[in-house]
N, C-alpha and C. Protein backbone atom coordinates (compact mmCIF):
# COMPACT_ATOMS: atom_id res chain seq x y z
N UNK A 1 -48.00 -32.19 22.62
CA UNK A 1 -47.78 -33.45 21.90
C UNK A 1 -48.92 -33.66 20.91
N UNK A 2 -48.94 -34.26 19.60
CA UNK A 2 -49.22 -34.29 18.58
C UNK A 2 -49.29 -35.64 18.44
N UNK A 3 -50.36 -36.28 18.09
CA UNK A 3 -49.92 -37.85 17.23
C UNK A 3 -51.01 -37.79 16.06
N UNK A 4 -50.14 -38.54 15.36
CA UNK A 4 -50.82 -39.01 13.94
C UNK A 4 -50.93 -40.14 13.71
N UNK A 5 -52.32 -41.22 13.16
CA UNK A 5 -52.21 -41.97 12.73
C UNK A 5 -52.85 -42.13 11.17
N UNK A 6 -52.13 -42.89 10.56
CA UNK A 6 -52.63 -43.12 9.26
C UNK A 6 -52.88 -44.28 8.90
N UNK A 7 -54.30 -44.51 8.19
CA UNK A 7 -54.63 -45.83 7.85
C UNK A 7 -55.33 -45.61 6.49
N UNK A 8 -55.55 -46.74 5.69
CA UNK A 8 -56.12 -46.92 4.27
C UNK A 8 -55.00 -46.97 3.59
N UNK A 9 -54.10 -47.71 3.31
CA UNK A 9 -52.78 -48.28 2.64
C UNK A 9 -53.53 -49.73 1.99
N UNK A 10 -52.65 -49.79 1.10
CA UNK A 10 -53.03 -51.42 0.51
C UNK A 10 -52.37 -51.18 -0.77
N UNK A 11 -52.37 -52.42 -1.42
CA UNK A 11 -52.07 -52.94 -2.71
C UNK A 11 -53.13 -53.10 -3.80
N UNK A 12 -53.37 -51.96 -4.55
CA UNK A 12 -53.50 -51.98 -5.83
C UNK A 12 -53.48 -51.94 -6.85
N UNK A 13 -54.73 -52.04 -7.53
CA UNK A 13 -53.77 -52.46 -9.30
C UNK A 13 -53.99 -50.73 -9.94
N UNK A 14 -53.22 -50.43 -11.18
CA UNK A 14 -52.88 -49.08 -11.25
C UNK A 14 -54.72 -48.54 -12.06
N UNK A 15 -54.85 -47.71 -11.75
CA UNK A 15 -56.22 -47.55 -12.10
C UNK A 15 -57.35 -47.15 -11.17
N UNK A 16 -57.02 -48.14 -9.66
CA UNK A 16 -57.71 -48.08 -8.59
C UNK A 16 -58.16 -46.80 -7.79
N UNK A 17 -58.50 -47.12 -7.21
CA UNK A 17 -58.40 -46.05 -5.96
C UNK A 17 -58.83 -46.39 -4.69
N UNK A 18 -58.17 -45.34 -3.78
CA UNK A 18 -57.93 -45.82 -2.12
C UNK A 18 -57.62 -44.29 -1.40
N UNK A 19 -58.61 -44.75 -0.25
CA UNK A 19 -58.63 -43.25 0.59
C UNK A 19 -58.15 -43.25 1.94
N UNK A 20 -56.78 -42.53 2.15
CA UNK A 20 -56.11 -42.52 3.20
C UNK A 20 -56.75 -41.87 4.30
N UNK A 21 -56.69 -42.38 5.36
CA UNK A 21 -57.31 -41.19 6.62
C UNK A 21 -56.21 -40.73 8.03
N UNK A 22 -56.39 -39.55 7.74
CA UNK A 22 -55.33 -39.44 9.40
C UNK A 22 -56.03 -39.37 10.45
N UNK A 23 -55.28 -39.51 11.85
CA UNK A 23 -56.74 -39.61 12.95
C UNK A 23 -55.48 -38.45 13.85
N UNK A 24 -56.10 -36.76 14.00
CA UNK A 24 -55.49 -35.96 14.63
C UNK A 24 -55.98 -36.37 16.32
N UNK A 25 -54.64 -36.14 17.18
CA UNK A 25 -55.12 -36.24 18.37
C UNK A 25 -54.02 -35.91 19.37
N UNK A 26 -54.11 -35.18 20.51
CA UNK A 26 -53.28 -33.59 21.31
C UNK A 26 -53.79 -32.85 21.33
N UNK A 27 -52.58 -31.80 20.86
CA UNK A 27 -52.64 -30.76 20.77
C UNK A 27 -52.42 -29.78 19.96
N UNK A 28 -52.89 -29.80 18.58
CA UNK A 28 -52.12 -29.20 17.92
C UNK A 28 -52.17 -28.04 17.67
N UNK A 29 -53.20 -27.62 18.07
CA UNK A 29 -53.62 -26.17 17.93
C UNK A 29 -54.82 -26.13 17.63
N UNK A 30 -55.69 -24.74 17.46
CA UNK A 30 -56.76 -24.55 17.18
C UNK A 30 -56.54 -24.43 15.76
N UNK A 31 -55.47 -23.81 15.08
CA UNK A 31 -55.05 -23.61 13.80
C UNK A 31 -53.78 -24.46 13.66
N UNK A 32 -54.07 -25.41 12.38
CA UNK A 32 -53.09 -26.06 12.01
C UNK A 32 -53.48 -26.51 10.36
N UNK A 33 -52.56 -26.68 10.14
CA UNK A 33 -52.54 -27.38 8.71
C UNK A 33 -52.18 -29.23 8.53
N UNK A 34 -52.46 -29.53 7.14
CA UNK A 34 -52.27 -30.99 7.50
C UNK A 34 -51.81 -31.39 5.92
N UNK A 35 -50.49 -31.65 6.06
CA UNK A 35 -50.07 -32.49 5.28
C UNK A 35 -49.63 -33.51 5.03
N UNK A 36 -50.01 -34.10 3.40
CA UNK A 36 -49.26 -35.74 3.37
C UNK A 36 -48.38 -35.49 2.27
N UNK A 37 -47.54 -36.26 2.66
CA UNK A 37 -46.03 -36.70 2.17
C UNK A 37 -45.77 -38.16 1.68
N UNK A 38 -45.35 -38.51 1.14
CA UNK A 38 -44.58 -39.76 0.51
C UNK A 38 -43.53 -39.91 0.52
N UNK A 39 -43.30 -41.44 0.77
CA UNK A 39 -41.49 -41.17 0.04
C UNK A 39 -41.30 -42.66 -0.28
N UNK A 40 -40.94 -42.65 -1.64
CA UNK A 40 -40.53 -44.35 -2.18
C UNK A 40 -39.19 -44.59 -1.87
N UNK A 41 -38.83 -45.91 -1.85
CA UNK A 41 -37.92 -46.30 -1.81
C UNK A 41 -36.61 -45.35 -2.73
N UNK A 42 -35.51 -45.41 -1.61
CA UNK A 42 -34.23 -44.78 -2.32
C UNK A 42 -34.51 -42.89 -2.63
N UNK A 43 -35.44 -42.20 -2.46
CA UNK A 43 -36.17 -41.18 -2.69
C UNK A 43 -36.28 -40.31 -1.77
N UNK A 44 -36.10 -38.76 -1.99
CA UNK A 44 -36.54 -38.34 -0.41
C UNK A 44 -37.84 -38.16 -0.63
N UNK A 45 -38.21 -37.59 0.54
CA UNK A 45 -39.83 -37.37 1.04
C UNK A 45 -40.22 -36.08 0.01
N UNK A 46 -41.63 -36.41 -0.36
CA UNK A 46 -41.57 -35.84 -1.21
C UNK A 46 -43.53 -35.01 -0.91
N UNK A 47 -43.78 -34.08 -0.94
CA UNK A 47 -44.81 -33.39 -0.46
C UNK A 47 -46.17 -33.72 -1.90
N UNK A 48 -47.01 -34.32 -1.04
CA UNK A 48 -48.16 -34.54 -2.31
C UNK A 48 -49.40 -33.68 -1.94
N UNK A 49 -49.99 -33.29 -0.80
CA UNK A 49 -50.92 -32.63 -0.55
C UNK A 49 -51.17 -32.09 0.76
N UNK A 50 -51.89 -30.92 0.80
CA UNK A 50 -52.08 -29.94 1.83
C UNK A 50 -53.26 -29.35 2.19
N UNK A 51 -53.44 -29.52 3.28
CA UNK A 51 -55.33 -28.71 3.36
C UNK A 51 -54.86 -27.58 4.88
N UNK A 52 -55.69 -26.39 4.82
CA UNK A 52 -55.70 -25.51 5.91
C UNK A 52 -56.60 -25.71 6.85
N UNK A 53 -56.34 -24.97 7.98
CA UNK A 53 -56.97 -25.15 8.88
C UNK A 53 -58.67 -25.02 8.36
N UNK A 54 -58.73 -24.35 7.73
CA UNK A 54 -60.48 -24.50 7.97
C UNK A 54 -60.89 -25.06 6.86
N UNK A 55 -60.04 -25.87 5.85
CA UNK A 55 -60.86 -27.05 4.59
C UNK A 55 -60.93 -25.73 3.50
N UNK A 56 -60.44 -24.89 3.61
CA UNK A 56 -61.27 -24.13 2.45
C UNK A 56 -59.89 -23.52 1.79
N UNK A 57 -58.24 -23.86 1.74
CA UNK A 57 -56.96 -23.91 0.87
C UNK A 57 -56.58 -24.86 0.74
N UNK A 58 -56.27 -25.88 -0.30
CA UNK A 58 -55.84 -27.26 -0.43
C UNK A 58 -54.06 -26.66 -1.36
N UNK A 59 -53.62 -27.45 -1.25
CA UNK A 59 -52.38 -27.60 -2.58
C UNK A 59 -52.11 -28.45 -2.79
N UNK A 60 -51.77 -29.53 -4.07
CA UNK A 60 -51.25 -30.43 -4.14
C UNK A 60 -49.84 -30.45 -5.70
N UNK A 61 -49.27 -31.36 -5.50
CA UNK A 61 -48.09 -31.51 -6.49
C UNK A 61 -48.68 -31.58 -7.60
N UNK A 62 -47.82 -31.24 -8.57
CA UNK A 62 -48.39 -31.45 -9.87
C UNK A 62 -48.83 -32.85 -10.40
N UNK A 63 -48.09 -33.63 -10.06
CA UNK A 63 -47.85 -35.38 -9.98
C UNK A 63 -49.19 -35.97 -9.75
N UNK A 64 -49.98 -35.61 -9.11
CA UNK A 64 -51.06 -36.03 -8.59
C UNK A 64 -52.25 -35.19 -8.79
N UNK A 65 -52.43 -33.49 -9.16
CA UNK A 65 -53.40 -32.69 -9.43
C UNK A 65 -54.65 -33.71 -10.38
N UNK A 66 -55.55 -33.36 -10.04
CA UNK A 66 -56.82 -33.97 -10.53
C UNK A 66 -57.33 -35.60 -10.54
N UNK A 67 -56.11 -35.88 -9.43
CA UNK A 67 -56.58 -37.73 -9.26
C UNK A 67 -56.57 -37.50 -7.62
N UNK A 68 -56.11 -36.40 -6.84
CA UNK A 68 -56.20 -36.67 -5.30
C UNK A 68 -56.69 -35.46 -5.11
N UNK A 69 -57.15 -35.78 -3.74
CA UNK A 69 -58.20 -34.84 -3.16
C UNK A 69 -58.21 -34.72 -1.51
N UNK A 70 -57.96 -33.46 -0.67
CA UNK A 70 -57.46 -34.00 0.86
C UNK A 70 -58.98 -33.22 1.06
N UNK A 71 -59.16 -33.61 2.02
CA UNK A 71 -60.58 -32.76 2.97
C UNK A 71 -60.14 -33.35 4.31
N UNK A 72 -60.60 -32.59 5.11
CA UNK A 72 -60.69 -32.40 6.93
C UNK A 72 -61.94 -32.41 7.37
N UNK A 73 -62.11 -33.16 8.33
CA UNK A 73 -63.22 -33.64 9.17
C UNK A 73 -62.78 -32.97 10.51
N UNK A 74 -63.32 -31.80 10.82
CA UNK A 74 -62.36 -31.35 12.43
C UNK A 74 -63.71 -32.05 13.55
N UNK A 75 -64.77 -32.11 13.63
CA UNK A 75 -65.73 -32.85 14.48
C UNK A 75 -65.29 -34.29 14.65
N UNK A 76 -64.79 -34.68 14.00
CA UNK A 76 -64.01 -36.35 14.24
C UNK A 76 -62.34 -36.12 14.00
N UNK A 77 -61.53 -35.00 13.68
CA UNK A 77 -60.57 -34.89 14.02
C UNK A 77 -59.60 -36.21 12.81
N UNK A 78 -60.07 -35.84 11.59
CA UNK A 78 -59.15 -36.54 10.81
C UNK A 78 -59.51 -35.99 9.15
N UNK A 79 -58.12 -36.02 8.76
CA UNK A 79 -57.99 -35.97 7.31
C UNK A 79 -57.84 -36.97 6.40
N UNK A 80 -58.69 -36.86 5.14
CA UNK A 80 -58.12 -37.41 4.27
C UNK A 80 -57.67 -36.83 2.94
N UNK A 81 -57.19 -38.41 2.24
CA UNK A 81 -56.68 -38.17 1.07
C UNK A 81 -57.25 -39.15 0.07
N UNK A 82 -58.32 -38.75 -0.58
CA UNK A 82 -58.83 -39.67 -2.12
C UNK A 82 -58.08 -39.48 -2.96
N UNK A 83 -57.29 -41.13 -3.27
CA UNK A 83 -56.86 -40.80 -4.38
C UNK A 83 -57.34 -41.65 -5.35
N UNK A 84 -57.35 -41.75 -6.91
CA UNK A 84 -58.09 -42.31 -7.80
C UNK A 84 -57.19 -42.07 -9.06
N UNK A 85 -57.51 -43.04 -9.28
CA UNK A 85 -56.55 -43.37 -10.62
C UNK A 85 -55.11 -42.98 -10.62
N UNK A 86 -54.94 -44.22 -9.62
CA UNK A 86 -53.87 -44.56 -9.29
C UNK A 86 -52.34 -44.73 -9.62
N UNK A 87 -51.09 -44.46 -10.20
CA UNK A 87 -50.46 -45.15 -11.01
C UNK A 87 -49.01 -45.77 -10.27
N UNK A 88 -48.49 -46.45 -11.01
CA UNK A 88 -47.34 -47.30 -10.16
C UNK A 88 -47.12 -46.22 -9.96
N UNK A 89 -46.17 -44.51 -10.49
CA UNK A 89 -45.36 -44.49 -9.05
C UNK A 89 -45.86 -43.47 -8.39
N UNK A 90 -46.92 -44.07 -7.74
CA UNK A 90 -47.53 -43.46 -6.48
C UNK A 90 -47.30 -44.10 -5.27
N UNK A 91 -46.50 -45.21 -5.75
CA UNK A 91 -46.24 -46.47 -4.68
C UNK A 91 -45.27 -45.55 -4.01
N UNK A 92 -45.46 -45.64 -2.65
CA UNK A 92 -44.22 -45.18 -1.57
C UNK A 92 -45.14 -45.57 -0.13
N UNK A 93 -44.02 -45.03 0.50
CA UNK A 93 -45.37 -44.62 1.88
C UNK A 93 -45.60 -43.15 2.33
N UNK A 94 -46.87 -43.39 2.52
CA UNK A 94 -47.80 -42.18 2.31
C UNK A 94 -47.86 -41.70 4.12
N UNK A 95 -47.50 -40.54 4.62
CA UNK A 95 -47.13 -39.85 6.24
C UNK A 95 -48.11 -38.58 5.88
N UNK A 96 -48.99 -38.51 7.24
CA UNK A 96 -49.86 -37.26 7.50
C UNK A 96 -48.49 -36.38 8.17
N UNK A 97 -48.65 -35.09 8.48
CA UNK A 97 -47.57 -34.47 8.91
C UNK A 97 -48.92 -33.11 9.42
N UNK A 98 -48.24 -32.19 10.71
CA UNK A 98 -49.18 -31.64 11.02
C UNK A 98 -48.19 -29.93 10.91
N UNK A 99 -49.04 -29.21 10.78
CA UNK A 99 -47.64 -27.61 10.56
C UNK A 99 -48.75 -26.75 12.19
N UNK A 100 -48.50 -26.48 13.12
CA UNK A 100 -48.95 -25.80 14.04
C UNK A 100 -49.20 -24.28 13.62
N UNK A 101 -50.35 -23.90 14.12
CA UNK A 101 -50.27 -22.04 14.25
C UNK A 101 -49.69 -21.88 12.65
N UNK A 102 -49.98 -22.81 11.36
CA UNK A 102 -50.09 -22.18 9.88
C UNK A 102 -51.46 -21.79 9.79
N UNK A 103 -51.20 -20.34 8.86
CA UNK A 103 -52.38 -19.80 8.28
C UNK A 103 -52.57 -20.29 6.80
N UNK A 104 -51.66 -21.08 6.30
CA UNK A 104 -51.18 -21.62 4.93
C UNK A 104 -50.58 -22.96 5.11
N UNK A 105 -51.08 -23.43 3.92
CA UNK A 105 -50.46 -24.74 3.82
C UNK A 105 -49.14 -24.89 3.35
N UNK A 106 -48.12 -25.18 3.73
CA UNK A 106 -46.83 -25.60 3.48
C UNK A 106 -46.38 -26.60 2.41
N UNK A 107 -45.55 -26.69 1.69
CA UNK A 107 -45.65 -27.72 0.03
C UNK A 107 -44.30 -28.07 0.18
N UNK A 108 -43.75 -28.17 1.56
CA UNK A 108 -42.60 -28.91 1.62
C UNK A 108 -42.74 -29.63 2.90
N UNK A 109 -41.90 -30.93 2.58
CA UNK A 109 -41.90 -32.17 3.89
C UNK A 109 -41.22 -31.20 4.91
N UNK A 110 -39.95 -30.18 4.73
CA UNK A 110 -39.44 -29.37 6.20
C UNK A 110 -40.23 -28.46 6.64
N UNK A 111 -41.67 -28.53 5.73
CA UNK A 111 -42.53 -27.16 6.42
C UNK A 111 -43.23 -28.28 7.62
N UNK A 112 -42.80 -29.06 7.77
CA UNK A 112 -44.19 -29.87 9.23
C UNK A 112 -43.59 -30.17 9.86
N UNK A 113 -44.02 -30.18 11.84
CA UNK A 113 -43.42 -30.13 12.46
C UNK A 113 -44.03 -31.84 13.22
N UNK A 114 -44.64 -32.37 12.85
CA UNK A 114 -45.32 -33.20 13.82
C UNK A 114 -45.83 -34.37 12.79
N UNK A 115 -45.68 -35.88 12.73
CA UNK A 115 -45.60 -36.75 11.43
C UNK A 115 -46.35 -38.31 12.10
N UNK A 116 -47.32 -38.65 11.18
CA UNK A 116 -47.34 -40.13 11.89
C UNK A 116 -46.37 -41.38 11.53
N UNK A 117 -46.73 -42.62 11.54
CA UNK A 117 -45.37 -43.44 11.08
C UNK A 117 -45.91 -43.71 9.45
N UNK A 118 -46.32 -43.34 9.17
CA UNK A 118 -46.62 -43.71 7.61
C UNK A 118 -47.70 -44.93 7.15
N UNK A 119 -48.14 -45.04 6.24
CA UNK A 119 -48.94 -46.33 6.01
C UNK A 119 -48.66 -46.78 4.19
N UNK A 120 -48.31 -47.89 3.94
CA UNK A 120 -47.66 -47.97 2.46
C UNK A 120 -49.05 -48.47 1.79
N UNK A 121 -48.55 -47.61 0.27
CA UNK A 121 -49.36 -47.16 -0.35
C UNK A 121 -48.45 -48.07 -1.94
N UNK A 122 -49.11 -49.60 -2.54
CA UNK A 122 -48.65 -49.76 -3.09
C UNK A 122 -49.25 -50.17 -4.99
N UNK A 123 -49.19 -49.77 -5.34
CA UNK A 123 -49.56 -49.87 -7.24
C UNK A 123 -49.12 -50.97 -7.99
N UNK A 124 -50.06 -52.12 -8.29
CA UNK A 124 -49.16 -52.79 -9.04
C UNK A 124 -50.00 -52.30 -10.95
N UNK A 125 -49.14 -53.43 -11.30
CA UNK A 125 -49.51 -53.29 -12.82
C UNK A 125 -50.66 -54.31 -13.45
């Protein structure tokens, strides 16, 4: 068993920035990967960033390249996601997702097997 929680959601104005954190805790393996996902309203889930097991392969969507940033903390057992310069549609809610026994990070929401409940992530103008 696997749980995820995610916190650092809020409402800001487009420009801002805000740093999501996941808090890993189970079992997920000694090797795992960690991704976050989004998904806005009416939209499917949609894959924004990826870090490997040991912090040192990231991927992220094009949508977001050079305003977000994931890093892993494995001594406290949580990831994040800086993001900065913000824009409305980044608004959705933002889900850590965990991929077990990957040697690679996965760049799709069906590559993860294990998800927290999300935390909304909203942009105004």
């Amino acid at each position: 068993q696997v749980d995820l929680v995610e916190s650092g959601g809020g409402v800001v104005q487009a420009g801002d920035s805000l740093r999501l954190t996941c808090a890993v805790s189970g079992r997920p393996s000694s090797v795992y990967a960690v991704g976050w996902i989004r998904q806005a309203p009416g939209a499917e889930r949609e894959f924004v960033s990826g870090i490997d097991w040991r912090g040192a392969s990231t991927k992220y969507a094009d949508s977001v390249k050079g305003r977000f940033t994931a890093s892993r903390d494995d001594a406290k057992s949580t990831v994040s996601l800086q993001m900065n310069n913000l824009k409305l549609e980044d608004s959705a809610i933002y889900y850590c997702a965990v991929k077990r026994g990957a040697l690679f990070v996965p760049d799709t929401a069906a590559g993860y097997d294990y998800w927290g409940q999300g935390t909304q992530v909203t942009v105004s103008s």
